[in-house]
PDB file of N, CA and C in Angstrom:
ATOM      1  N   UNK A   1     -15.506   6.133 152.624  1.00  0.00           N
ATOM      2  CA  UNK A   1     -16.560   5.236 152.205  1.00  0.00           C
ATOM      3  C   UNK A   1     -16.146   4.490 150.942  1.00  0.00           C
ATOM      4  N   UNK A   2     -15.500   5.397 150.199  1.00  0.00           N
ATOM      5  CA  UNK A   2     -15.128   4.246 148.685  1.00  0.00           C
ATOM      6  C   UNK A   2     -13.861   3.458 149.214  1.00  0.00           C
ATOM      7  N   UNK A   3     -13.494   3.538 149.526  1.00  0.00           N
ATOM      8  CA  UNK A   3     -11.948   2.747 150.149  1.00  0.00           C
ATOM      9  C   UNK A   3     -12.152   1.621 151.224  1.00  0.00           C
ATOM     10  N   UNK A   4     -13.458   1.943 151.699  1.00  0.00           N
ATOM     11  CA  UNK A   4     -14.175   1.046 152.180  1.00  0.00           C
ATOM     12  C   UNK A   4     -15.179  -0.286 151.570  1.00  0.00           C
ATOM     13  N   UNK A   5     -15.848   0.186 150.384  1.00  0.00           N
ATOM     14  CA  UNK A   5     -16.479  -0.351 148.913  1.00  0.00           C
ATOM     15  C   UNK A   5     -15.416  -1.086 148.478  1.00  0.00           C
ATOM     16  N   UNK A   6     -13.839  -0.180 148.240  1.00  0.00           N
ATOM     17  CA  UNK A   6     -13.238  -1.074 147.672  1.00  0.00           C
ATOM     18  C   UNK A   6     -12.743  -2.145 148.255  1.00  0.00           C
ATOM     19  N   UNK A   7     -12.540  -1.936 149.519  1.00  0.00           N
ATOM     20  CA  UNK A   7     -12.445  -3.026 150.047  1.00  0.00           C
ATOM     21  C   UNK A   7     -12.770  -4.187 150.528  1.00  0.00           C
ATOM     22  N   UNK A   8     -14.272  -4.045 150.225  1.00  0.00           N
ATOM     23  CA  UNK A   8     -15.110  -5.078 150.667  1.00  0.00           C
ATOM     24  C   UNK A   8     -15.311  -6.060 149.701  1.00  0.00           C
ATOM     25  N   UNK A   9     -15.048  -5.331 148.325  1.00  0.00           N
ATOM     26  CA  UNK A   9     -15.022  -5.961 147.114  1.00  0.00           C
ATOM     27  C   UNK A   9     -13.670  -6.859 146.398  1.00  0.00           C
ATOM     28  N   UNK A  10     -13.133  -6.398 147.611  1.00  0.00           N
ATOM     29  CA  UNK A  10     -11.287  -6.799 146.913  1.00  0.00           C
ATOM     30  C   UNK A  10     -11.273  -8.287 147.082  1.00  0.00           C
ATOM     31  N   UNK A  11      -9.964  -8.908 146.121  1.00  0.00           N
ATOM     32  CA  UNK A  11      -9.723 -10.240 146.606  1.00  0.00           C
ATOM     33  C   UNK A  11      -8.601  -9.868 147.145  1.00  0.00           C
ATOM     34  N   UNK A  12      -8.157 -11.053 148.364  1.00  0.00           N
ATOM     35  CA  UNK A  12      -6.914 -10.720 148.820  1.00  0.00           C
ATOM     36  C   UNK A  12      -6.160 -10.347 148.628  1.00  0.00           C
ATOM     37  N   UNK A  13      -5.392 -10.576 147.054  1.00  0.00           N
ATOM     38  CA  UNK A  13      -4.414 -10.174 146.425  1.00  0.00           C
ATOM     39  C   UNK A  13      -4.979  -8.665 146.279  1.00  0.00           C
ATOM     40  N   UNK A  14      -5.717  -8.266 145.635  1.00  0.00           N
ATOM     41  CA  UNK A  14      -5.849  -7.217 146.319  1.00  0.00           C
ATOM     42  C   UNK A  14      -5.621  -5.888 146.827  1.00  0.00           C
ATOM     43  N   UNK A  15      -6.277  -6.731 148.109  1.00  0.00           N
ATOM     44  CA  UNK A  15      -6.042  -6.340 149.729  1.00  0.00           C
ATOM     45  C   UNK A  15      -4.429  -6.009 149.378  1.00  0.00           C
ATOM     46  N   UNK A  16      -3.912  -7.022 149.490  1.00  0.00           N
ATOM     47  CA  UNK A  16      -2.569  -6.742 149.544  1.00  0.00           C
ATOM     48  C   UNK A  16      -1.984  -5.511 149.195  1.00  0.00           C
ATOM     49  N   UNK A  17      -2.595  -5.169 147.807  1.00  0.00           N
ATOM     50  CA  UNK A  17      -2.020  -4.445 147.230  1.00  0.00           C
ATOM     51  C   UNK A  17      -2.407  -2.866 147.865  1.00  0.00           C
ATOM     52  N   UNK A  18      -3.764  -3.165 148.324  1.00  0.00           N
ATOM     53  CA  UNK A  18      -3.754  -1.466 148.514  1.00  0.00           C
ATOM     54  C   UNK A  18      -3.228  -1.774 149.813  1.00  0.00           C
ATOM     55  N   UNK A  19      -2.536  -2.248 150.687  1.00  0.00           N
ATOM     56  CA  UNK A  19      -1.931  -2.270 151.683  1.00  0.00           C
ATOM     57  C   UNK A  19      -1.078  -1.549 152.029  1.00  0.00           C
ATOM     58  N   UNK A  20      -0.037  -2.151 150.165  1.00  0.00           N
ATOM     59  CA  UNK A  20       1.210  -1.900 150.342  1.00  0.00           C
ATOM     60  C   UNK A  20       0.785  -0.094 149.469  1.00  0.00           C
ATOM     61  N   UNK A  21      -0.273   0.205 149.223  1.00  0.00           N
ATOM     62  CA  UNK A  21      -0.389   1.643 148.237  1.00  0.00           C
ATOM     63  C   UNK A  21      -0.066   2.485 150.025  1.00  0.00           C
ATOM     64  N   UNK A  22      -1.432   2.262 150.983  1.00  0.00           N
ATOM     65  CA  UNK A  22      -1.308   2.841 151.738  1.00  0.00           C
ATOM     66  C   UNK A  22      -0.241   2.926 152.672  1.00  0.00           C
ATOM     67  N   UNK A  23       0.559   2.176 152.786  1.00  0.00           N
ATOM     68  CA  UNK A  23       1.925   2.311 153.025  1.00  0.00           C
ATOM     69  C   UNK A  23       2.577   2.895 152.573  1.00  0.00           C
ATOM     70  N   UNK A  24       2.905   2.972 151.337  1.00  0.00           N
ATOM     71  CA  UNK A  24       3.477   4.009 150.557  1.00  0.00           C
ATOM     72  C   UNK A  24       2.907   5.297 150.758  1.00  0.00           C
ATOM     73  N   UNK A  25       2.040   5.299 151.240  1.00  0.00           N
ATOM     74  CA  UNK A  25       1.129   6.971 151.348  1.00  0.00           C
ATOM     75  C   UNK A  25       1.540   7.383 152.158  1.00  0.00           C
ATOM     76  N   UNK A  26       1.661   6.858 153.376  1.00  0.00           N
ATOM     77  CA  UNK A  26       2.075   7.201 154.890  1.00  0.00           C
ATOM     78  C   UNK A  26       3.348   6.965 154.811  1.00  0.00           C
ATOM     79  N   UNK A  27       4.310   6.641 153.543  1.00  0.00           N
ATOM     80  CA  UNK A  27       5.522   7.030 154.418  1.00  0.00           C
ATOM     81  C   UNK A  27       6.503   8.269 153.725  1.00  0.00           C
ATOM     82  N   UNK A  28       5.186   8.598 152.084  1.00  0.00           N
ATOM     83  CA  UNK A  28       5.508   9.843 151.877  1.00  0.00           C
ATOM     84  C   UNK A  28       5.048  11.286 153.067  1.00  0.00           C
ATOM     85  N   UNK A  29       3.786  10.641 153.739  1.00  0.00           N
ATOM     86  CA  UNK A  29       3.522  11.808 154.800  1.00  0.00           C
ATOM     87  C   UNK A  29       4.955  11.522 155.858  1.00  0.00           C
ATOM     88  N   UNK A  30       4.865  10.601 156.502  1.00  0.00           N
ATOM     89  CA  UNK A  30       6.344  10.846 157.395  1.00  0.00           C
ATOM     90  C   UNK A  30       7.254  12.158 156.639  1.00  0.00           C
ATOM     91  N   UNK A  31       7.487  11.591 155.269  1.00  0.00           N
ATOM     92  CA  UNK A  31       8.215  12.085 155.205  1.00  0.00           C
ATOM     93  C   UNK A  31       8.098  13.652 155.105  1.00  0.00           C
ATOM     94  N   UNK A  32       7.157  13.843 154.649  1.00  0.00           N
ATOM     95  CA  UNK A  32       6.450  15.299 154.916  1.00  0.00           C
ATOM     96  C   UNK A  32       6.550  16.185 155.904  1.00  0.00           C
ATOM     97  N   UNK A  33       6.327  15.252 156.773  1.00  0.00           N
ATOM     98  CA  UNK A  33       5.943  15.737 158.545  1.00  0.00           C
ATOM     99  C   UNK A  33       7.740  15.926 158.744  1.00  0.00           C
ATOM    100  N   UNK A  34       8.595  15.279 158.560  1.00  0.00           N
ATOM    101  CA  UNK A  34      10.334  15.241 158.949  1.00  0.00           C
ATOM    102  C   UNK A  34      10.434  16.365 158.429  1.00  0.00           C
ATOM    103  N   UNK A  35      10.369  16.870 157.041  1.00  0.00           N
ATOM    104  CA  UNK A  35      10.992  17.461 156.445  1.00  0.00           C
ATOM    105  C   UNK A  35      10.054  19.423 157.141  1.00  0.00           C
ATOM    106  N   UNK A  36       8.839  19.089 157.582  1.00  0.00           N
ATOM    107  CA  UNK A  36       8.342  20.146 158.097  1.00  0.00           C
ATOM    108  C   UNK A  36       8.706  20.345 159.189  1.00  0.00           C
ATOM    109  N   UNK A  37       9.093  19.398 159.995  1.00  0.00           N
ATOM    110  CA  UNK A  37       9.562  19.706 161.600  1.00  0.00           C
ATOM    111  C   UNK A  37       8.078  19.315 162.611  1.00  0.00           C
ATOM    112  N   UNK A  38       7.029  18.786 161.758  1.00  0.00           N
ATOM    113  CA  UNK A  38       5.833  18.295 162.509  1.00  0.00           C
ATOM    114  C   UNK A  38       5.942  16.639 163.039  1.00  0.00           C
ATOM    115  N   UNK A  39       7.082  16.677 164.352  1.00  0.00           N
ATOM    116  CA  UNK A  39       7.446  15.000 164.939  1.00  0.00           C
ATOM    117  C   UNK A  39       6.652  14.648 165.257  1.00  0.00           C
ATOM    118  N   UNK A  40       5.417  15.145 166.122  1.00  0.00           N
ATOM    119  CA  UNK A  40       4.493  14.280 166.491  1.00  0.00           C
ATOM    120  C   UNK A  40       3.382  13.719 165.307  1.00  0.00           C
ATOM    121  N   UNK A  41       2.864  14.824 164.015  1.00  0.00           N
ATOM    122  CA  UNK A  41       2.488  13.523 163.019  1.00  0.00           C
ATOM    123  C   UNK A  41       3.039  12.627 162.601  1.00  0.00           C
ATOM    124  N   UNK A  42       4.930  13.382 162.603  1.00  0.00           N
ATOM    125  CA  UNK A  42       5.871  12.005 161.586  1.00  0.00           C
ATOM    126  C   UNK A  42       5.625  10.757 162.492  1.00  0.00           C
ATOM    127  N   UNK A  43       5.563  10.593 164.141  1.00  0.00           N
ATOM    128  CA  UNK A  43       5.575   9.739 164.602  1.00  0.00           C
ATOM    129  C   UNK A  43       4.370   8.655 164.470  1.00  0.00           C
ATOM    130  N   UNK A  44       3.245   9.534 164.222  1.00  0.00           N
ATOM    131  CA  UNK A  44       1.142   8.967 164.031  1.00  0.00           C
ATOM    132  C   UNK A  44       1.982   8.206 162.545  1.00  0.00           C
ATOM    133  N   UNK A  45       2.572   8.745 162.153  1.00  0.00           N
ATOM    134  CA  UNK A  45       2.858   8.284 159.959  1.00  0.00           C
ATOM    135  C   UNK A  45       3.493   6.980 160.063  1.00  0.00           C
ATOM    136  N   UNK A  46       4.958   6.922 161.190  1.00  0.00           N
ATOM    137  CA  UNK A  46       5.693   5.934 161.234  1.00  0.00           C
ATOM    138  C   UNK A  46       4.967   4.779 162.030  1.00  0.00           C
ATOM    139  N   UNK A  47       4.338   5.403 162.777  1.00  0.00           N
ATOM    140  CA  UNK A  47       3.483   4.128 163.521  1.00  0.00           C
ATOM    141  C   UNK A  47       2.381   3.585 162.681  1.00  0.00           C
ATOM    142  N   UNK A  48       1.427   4.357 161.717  1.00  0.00           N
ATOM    143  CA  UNK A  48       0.909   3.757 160.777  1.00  0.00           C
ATOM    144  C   UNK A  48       1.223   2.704 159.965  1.00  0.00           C
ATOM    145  N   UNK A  49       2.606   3.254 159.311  1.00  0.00           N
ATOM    146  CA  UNK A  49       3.152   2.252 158.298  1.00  0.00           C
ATOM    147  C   UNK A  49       3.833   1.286 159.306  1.00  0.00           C
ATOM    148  N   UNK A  50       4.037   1.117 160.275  1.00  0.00           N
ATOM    149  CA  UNK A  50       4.594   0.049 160.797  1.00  0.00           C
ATOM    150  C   UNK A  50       3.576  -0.796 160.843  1.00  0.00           C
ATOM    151  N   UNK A  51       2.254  -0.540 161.586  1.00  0.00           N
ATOM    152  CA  UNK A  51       0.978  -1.381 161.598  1.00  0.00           C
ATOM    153  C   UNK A  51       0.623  -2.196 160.529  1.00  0.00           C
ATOM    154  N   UNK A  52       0.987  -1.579 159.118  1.00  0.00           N
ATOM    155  CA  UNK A  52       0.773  -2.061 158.169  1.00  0.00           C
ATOM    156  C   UNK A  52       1.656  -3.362 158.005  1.00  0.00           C
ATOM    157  N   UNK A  53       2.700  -2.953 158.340  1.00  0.00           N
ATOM    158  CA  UNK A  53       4.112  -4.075 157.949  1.00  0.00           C
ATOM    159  C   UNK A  53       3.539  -5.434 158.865  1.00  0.00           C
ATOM    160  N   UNK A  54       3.334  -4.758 159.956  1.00  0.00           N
ATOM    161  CA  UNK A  54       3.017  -5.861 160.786  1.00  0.00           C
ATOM    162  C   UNK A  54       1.485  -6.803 160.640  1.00  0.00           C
ATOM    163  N   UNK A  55       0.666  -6.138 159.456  1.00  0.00           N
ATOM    164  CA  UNK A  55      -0.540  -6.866 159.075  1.00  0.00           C
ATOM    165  C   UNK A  55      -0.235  -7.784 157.858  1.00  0.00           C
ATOM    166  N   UNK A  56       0.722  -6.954 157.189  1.00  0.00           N
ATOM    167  CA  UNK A  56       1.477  -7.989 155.856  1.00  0.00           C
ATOM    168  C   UNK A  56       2.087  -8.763 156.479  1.00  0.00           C
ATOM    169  N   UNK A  57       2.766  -8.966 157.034  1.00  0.00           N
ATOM    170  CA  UNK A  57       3.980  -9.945 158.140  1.00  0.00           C
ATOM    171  C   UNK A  57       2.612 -11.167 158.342  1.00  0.00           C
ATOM    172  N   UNK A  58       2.043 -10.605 159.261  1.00  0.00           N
ATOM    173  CA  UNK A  58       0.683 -11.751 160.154  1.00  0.00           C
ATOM    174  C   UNK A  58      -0.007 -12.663 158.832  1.00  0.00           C
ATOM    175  N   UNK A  59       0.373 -11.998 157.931  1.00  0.00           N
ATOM    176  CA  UNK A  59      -0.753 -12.526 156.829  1.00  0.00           C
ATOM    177  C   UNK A  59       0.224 -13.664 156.179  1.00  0.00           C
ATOM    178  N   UNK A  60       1.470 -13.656 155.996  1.00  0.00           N
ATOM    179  CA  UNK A  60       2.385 -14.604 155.142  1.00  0.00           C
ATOM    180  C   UNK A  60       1.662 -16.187 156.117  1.00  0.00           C
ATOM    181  N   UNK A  61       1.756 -16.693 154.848  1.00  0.00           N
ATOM    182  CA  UNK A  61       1.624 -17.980 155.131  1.00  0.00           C
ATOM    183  C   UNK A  61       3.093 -19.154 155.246  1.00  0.00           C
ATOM    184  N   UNK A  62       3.850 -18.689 156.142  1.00  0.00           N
ATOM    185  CA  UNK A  62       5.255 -19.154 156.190  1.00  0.00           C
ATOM    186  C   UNK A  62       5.429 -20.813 156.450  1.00  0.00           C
ATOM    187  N   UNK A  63       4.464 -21.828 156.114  1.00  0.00           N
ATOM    188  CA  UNK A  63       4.267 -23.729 156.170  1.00  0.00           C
ATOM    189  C   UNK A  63       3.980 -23.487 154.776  1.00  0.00           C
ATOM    190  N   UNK A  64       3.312 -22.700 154.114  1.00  0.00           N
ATOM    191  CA  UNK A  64       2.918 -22.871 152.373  1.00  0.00           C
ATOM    192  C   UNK A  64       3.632 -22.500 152.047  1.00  0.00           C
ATOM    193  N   UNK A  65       4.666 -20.798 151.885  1.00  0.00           N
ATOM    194  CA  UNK A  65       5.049 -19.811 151.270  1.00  0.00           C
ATOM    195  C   UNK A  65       6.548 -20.145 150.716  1.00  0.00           C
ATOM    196  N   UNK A  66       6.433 -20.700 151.718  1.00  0.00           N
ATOM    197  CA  UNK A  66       7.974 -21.677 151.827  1.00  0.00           C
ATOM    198  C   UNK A  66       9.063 -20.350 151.729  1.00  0.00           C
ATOM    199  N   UNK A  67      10.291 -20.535 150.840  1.00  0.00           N
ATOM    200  CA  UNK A  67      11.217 -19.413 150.541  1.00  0.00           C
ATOM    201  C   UNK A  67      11.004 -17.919 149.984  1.00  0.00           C
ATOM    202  N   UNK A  68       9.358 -17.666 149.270  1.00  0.00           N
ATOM    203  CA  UNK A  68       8.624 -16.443 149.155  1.00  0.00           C
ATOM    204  C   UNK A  68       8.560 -16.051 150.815  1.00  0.00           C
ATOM    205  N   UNK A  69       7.520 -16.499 151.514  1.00  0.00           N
ATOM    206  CA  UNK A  69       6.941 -16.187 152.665  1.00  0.00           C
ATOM    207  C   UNK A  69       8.455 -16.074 153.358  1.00  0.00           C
ATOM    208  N   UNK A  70       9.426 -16.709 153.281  1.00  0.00           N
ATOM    209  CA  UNK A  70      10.984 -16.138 154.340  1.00  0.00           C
ATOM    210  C   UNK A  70      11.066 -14.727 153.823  1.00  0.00           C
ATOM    211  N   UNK A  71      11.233 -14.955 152.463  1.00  0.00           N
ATOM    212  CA  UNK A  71      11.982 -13.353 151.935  1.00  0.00           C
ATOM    213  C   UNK A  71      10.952 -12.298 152.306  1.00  0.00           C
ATOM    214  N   UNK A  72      10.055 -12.728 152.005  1.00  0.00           N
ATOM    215  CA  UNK A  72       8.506 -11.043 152.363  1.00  0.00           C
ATOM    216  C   UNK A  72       8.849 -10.537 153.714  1.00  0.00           C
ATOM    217  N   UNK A  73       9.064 -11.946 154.947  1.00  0.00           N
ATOM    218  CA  UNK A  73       8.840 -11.368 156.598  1.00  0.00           C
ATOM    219  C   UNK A  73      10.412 -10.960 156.496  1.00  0.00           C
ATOM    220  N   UNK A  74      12.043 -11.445 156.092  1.00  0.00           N
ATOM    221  CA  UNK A  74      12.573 -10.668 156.278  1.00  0.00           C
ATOM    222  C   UNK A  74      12.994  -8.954 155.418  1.00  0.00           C
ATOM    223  N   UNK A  75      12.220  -8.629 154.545  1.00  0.00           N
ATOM    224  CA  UNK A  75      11.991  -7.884 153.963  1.00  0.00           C
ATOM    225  C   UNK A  75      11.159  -6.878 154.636  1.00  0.00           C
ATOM    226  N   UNK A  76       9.807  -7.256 155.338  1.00  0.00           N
ATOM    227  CA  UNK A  76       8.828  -6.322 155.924  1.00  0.00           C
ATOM    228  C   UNK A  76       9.735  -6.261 157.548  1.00  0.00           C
ATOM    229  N   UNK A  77      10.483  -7.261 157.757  1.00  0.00           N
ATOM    230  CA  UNK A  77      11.568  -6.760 158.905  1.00  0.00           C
ATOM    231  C   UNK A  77      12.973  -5.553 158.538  1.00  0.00           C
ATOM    232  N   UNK A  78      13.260  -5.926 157.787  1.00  0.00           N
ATOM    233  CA  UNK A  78      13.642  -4.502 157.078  1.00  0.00           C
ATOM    234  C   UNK A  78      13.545  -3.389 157.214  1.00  0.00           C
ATOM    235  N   UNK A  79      12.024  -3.161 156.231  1.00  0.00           N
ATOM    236  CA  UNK A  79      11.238  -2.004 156.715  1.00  0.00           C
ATOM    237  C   UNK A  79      11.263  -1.710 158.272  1.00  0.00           C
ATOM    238  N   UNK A  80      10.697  -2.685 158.896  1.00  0.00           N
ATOM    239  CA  UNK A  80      10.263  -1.906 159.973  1.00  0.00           C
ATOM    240  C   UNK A  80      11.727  -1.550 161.023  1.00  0.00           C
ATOM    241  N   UNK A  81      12.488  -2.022 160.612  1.00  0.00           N
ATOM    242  CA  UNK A  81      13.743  -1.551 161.257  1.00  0.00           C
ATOM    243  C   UNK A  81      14.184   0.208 160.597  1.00  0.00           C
ATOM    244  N   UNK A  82      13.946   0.225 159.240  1.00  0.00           N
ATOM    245  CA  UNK A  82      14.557   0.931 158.413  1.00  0.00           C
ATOM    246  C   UNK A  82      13.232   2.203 158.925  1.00  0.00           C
ATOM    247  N   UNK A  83      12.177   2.225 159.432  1.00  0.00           N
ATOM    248  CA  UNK A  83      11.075   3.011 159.876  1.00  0.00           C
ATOM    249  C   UNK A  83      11.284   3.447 161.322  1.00  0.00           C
ATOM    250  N   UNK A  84      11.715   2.237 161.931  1.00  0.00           N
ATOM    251  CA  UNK A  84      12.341   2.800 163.145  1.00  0.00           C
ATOM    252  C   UNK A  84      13.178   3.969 163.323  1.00  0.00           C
ATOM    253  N   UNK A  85      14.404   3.990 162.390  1.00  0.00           N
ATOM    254  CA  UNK A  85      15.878   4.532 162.199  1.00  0.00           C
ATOM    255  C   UNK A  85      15.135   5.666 162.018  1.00  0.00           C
ATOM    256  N   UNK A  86      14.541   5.703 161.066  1.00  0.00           N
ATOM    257  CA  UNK A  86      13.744   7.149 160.341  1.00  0.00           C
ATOM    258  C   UNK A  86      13.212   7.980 161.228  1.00  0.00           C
ATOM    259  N   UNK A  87      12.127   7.250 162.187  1.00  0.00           N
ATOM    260  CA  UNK A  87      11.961   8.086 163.690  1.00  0.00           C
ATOM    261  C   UNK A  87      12.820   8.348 164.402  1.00  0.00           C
ATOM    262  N   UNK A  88      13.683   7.698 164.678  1.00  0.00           N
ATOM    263  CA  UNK A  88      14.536   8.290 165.628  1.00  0.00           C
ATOM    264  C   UNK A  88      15.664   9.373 165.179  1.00  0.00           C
ATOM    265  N   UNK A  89      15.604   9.303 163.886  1.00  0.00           N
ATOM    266  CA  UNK A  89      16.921  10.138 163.215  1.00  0.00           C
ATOM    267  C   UNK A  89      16.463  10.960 163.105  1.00  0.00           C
ATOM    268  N   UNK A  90      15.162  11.349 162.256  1.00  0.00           N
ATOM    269  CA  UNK A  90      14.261  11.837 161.386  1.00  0.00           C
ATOM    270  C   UNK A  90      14.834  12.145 159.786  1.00  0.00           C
ATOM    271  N   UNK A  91      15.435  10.491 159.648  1.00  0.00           N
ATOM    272  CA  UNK A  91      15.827  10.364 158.754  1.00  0.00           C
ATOM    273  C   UNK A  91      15.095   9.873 157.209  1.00  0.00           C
ATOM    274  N   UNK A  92      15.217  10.996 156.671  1.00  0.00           N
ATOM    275  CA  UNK A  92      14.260  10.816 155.165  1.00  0.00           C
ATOM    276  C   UNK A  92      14.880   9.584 153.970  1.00  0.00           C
ATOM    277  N   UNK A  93      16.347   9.561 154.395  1.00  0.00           N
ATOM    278  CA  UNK A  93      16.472   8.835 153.179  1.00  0.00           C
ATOM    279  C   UNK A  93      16.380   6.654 154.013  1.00  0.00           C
ATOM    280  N   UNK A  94      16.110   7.142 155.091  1.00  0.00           N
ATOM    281  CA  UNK A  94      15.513   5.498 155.397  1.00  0.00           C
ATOM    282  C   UNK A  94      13.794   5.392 154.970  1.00  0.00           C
ATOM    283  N   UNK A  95      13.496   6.515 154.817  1.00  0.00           N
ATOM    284  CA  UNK A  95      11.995   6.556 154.407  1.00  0.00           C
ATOM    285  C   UNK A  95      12.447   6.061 152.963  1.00  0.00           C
ATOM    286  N   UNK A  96      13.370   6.594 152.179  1.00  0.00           N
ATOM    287  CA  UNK A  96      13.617   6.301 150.756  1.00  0.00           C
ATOM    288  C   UNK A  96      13.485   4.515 150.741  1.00  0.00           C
ATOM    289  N   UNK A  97      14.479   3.790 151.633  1.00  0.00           N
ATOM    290  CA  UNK A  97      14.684   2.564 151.507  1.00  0.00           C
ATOM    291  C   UNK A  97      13.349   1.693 151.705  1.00  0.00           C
ATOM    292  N   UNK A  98      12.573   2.089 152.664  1.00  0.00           N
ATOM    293  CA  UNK A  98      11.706   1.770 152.963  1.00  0.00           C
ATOM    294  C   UNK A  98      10.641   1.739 151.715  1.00  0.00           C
ATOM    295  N   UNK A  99      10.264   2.870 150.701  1.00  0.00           N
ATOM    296  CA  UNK A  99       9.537   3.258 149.745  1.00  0.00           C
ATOM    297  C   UNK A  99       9.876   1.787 148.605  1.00  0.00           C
ATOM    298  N   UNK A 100      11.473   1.974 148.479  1.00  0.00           N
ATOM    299  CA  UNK A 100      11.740   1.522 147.293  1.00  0.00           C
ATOM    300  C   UNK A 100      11.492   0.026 147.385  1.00  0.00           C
ATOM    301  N   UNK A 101      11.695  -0.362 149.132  1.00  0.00           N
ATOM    302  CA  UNK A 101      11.494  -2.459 148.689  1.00  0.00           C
ATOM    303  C   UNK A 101      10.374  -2.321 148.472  1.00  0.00           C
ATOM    304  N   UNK A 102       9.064  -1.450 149.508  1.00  0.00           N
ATOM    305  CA  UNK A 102       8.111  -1.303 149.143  1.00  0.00           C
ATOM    306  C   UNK A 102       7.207  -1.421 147.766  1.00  0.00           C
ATOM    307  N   UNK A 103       7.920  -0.689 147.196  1.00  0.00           N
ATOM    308  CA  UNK A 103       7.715  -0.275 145.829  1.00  0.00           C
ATOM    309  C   UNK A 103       7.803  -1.712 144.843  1.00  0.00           C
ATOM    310  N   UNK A 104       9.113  -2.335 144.549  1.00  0.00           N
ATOM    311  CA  UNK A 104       9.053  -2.983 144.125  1.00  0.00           C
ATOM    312  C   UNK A 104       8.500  -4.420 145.188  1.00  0.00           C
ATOM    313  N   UNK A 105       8.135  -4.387 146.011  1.00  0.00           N
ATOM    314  CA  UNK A 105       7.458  -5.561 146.215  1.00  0.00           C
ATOM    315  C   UNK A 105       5.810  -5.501 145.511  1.00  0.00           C
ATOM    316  N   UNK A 106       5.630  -4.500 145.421  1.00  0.00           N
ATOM    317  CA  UNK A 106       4.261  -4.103 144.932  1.00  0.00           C
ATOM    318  C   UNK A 106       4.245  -4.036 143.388  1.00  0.00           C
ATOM    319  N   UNK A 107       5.397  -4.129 142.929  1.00  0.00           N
ATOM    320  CA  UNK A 107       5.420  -4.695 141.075  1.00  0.00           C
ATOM    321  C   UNK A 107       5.124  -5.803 141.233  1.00  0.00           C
ATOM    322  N   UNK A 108       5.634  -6.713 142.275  1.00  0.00           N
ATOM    323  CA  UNK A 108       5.881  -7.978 142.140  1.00  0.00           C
ATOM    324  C   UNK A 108       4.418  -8.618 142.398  1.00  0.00           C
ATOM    325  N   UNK A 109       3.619  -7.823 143.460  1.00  0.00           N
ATOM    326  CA  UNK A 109       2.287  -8.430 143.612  1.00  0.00           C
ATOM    327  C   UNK A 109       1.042  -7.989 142.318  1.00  0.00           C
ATOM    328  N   UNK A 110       1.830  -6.769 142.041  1.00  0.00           N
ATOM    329  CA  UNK A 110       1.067  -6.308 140.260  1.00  0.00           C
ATOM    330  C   UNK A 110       1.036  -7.383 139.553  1.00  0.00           C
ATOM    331  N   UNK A 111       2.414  -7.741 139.612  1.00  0.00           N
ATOM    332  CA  UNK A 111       2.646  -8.804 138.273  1.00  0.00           C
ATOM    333  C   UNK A 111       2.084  -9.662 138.378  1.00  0.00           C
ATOM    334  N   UNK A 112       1.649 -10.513 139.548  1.00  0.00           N
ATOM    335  CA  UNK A 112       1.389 -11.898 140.135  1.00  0.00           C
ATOM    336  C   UNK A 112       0.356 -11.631 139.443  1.00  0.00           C
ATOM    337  N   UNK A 113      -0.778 -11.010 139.954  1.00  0.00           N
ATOM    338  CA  UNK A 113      -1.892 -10.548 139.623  1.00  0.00           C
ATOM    339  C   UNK A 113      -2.468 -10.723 138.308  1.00  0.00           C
ATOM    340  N   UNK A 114      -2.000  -9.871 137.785  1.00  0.00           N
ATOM    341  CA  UNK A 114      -2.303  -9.929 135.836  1.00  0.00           C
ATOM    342  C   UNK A 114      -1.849 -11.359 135.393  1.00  0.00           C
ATOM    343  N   UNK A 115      -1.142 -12.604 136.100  1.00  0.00           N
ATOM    344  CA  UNK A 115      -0.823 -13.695 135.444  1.00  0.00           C
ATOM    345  C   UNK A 115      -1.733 -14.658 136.534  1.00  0.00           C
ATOM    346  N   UNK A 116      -2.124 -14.166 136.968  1.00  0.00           N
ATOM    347  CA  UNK A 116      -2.747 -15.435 137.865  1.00  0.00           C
ATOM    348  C   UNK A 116      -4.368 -15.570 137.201  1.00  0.00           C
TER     349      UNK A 116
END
C-alpha cells in the first residue's frame, strides 16, 4: 500500500527511479535464490528484473532523447542479455554487472533530479 501512495504521488523521474531501486532488489534476490540453489525463484527474480528493463526500454523517448535515449536502450540491452547469462549459468557475477550499470545509471537519474 505505501509503495503504492508512493507511487501515485511520484513524478516520472521518479518513477524512474524506484524502478531502477526495484530492480536492484530483485536482482539481489536472484542472486539469493542462485546462491541457495532455489532456480525456480531465481528464475520468478530474473524474469522480474527483466520486465523492468523492458518498461525502462518502452519508456525512452528515442526522436527526443537523441544520443541519451541510444545509450539507456543499449545499456538496458546489456542488462537484459547480462540477466539472461545469469539464468542460464546461474551466474552471480553477471548479476554483479547487471547491479553495477544499474547502479550507476541510478546516480545519474539522482543527479538529474536534484538539478532539475
Amino acid at each position: 500500500v505505501d509503495l503504492d501512495a508512493q507511487a501515485a504521488a511520484a513524478s516520472p523521474h521518479q518513477l524512474v527511479v524506484m524502478l531502477i531501486d526495484g530492480l536492484l532488489d530483485e536482482v539481489e534476490r536472484a542472486r539469493g535464490h542462485i546462491e541457495a540453489g532455489r532456480l525456480a525463484q531465481k528464475g520468478a527474480s530474473i524474469s522480474k528484473s527483466m520486465n523492468i528493463l523492458i518498461g525502462l526500454d518502452s519508456a525512452l523517448d528515442e526522436k527526443n532523447g537523441g544520443e541519451i535515449a541510444e545509450n539507456l536502450h543499449q545499456l538496458y540491452d546489456f542488462c537484459q542479455m547480462e540477466l539472461y547469462q545469469a539464468s542460464l549459468h546461474n551466474d552471480v557475477e553477471k548479476l554483479s554487472n547487471v547491479a553495477g550499470v544499474m547502479s550507476n545509471i541510478r546516480e545519474g537519474w539522482v543527479s538529474f533530479g536534484q538539478q532539475a
